[in-house]
N, C-alpha and C. Protein backbone atom coordinates (compact mmCIF):
# COMPACT_ATOMS: atom_id res chain seq x y z
N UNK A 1 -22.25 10.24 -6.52
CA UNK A 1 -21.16 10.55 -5.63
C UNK A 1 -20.18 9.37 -5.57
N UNK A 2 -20.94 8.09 -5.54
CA UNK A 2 -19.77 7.01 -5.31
C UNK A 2 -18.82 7.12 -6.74
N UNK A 3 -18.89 7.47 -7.83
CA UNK A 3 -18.24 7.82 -8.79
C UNK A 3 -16.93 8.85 -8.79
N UNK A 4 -16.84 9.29 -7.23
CA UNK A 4 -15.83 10.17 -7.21
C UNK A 4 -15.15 9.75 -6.04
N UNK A 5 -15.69 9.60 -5.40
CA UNK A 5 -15.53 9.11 -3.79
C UNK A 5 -14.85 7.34 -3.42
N UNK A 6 -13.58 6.73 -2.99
CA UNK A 6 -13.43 5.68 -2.87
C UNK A 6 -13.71 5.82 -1.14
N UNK A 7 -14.44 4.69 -0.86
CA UNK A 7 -15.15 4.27 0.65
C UNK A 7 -14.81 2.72 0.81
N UNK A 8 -14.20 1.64 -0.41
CA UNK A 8 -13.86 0.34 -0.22
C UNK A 8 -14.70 -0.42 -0.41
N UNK A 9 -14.49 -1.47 -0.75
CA UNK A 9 -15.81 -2.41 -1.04
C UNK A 9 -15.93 -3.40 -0.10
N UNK A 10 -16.96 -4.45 0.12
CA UNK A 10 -17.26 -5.44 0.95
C UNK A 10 -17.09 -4.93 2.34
N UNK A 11 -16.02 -5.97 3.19
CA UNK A 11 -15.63 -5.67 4.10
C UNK A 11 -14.66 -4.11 4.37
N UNK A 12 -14.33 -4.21 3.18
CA UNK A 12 -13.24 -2.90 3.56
C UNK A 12 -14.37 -1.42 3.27
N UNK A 13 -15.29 -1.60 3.61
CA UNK A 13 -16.00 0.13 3.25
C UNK A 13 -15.75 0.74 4.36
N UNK A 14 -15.67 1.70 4.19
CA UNK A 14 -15.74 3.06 5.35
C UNK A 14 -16.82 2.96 6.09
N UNK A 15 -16.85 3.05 7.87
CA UNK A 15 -17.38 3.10 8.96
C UNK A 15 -18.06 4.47 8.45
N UNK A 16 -17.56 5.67 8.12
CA UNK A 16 -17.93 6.92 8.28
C UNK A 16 -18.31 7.23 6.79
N UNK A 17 -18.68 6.69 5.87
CA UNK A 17 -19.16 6.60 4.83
C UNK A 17 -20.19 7.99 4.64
N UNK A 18 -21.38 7.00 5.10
CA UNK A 18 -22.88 8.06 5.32
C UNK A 18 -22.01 9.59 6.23
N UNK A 19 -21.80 9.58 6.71
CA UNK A 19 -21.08 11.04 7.59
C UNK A 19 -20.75 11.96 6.17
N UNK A 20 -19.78 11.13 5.91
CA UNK A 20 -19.10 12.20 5.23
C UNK A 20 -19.59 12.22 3.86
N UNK A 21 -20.97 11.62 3.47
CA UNK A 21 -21.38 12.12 2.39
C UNK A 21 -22.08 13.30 2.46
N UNK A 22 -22.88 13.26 3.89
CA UNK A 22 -23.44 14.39 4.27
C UNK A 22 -22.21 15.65 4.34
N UNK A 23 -21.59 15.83 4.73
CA UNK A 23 -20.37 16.73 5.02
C UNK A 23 -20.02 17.30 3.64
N UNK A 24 -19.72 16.17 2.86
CA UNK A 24 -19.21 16.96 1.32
C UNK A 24 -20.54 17.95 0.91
N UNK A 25 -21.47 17.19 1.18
CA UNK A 25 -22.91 17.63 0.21
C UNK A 25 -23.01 19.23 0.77
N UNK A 26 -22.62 19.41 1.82
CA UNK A 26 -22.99 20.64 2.75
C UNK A 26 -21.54 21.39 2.48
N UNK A 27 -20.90 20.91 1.90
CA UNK A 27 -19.73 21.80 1.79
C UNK A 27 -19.74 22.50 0.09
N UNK A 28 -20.19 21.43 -0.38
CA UNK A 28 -20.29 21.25 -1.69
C UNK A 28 -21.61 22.69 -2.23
N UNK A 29 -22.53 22.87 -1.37
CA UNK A 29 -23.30 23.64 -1.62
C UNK A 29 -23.17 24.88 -1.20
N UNK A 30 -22.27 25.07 -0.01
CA UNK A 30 -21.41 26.28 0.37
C UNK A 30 -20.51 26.62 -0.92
N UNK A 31 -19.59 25.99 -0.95
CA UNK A 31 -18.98 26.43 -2.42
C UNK A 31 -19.42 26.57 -3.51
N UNK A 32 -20.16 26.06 -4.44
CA UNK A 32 -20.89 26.24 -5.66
C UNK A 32 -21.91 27.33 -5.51
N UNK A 33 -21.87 27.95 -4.16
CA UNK A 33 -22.62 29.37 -4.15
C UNK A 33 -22.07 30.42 -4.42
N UNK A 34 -20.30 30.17 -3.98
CA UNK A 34 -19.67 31.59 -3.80
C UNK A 34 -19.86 32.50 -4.77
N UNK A 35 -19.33 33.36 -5.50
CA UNK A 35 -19.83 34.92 -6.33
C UNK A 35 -18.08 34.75 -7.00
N UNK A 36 -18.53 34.79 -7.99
CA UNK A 36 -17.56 34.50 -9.01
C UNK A 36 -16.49 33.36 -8.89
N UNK A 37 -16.78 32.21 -8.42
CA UNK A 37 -15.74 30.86 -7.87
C UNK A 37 -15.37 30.82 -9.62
N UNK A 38 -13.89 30.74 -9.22
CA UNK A 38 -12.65 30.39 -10.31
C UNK A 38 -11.48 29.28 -9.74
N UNK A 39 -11.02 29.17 -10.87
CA UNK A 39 -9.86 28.45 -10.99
C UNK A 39 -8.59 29.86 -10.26
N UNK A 40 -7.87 29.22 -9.40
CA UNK A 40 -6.45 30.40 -8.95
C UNK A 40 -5.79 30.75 -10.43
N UNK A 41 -5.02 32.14 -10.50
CA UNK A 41 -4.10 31.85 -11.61
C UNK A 41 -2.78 31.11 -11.68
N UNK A 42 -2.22 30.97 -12.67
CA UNK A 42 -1.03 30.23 -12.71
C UNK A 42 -1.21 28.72 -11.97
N UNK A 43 -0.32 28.56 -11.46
CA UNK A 43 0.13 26.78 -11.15
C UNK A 43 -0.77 26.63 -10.18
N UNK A 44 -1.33 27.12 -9.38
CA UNK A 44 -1.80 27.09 -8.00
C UNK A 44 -3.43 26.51 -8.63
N UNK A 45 -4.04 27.35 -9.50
CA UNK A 45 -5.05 26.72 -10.22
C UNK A 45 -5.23 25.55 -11.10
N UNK A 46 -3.79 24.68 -10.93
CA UNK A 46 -4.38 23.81 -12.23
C UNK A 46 -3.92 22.40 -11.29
N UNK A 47 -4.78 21.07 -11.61
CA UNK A 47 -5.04 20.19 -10.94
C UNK A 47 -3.31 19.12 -11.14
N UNK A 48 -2.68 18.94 -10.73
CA UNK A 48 -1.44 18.50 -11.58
C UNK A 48 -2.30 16.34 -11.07
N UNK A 49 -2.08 15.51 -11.95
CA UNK A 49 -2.40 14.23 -11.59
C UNK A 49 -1.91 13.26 -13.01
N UNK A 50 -1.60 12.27 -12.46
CA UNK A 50 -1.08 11.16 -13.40
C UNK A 50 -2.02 9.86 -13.47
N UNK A 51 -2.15 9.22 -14.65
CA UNK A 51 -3.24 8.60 -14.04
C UNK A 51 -2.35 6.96 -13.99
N UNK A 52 -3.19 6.28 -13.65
CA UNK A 52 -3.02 5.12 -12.47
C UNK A 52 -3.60 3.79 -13.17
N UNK A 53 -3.03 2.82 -12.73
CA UNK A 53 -3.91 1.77 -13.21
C UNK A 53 -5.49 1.72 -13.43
N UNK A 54 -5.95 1.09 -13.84
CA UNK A 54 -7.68 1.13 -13.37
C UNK A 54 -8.44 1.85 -13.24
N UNK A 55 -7.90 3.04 -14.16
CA UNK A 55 -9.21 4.09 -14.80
C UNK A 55 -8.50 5.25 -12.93
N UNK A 56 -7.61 4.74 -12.40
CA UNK A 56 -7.67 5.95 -11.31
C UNK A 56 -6.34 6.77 -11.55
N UNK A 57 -6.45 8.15 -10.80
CA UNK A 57 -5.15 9.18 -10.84
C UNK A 57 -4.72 9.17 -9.44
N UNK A 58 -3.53 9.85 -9.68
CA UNK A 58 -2.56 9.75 -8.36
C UNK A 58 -2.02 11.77 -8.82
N UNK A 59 -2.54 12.21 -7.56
CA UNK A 59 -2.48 13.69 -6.99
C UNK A 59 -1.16 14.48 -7.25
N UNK A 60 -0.80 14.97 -7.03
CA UNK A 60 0.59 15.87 -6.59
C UNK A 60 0.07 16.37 -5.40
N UNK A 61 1.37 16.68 -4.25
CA UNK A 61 1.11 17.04 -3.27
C UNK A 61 1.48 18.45 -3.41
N UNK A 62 0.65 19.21 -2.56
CA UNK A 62 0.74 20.84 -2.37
C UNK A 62 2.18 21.49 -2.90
N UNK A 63 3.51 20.32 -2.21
CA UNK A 63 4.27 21.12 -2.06
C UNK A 63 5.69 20.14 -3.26
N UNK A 64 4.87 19.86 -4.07
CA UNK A 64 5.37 19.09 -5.25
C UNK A 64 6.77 17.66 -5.00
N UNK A 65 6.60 17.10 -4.43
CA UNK A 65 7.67 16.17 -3.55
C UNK A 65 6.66 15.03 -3.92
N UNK A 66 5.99 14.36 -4.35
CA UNK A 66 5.13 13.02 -4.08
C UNK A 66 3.63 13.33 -4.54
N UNK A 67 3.16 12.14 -5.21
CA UNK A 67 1.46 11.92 -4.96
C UNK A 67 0.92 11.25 -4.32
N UNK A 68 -0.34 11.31 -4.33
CA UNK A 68 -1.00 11.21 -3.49
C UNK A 68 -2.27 10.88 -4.00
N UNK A 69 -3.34 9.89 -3.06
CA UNK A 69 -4.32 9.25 -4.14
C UNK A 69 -5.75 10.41 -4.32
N UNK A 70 -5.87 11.44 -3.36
CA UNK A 70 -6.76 12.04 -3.68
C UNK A 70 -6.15 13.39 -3.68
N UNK A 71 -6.80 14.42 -4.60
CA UNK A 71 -6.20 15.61 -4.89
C UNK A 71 -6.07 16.51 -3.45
N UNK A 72 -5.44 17.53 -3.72
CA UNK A 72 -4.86 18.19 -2.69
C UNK A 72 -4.57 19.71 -2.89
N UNK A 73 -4.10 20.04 -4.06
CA UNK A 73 -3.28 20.96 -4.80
C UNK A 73 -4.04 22.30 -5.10
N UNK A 74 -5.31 21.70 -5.69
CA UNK A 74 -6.21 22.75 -6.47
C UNK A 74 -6.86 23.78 -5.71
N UNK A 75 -6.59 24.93 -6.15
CA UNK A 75 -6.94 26.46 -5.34
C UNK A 75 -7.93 26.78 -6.17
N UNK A 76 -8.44 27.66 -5.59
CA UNK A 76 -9.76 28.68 -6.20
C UNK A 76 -9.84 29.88 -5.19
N UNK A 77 -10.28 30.68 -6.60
CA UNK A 77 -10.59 31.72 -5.59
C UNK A 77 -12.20 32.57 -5.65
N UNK A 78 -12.56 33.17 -5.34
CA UNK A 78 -13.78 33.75 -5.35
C UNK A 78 -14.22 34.84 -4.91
N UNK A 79 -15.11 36.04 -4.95
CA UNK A 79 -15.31 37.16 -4.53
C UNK A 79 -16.48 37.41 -3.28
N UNK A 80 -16.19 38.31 -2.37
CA UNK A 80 -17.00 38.45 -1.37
C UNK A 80 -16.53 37.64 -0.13
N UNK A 81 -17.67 37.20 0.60
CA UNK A 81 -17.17 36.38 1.95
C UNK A 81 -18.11 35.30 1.67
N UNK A 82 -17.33 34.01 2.76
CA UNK A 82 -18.48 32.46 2.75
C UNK A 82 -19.72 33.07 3.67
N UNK A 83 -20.69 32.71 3.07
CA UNK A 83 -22.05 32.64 4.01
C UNK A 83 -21.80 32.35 5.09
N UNK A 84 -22.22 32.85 6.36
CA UNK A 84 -22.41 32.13 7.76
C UNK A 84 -24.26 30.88 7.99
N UNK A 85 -23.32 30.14 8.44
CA UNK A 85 -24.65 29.06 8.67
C UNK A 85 -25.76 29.36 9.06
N UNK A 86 -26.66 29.32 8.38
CA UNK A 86 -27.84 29.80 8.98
C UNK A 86 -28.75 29.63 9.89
N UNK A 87 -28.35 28.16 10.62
CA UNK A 87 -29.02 27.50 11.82
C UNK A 87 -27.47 27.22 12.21
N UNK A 88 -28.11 27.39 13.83
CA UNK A 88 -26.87 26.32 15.07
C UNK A 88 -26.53 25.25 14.55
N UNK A 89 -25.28 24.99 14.75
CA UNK A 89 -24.69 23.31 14.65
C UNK A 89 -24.75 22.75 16.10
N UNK A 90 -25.80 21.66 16.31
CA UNK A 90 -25.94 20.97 17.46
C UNK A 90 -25.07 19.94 17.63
């Protein structure tokens, strides 16, 4: 995950680091379930990014005016409905 994810190094890492690894992981497994998950057609499906010094890319924003350091843009679509959670969120 840290391979995708910037959180900062040394002093500068993210307070909410651990949180939101949990969060992706649980989101991440909601989506890679859906029933036929695709790419959108046309422009809306394709990732637009430039890349950046130091092995990194810089985003396009939704509404094509500026980038941005983490993506934003990329749609998908998929068939059926999202699962409902299967336990309470406490």
């Amino acid at each position: 995950m840290e391979s995708y994810i910037h959180y900062g190094v040394g002093p500068h890492t993210c307070l909410g680091g651990e949180a939101s690894k949990v969060a992706l992981t649980a989101m991440l497994r909601v989506v890679g379930r859906l029933d036929n998950l695709r790419r959108a057609p046309g422009p809306q499906g394709e990732l637009k990014k430039i890349p950046r010094p130091h092995g990194f890319y810089s985003y396009m924003r939704e509404d094509d005016t500026s980038f941005f350091a983490f993506p934003m843009s990329w749609k998908v679509h998929y068939d059926g409905e999202i699962p409902q959670c299967s336990q309470p969120v406490s």
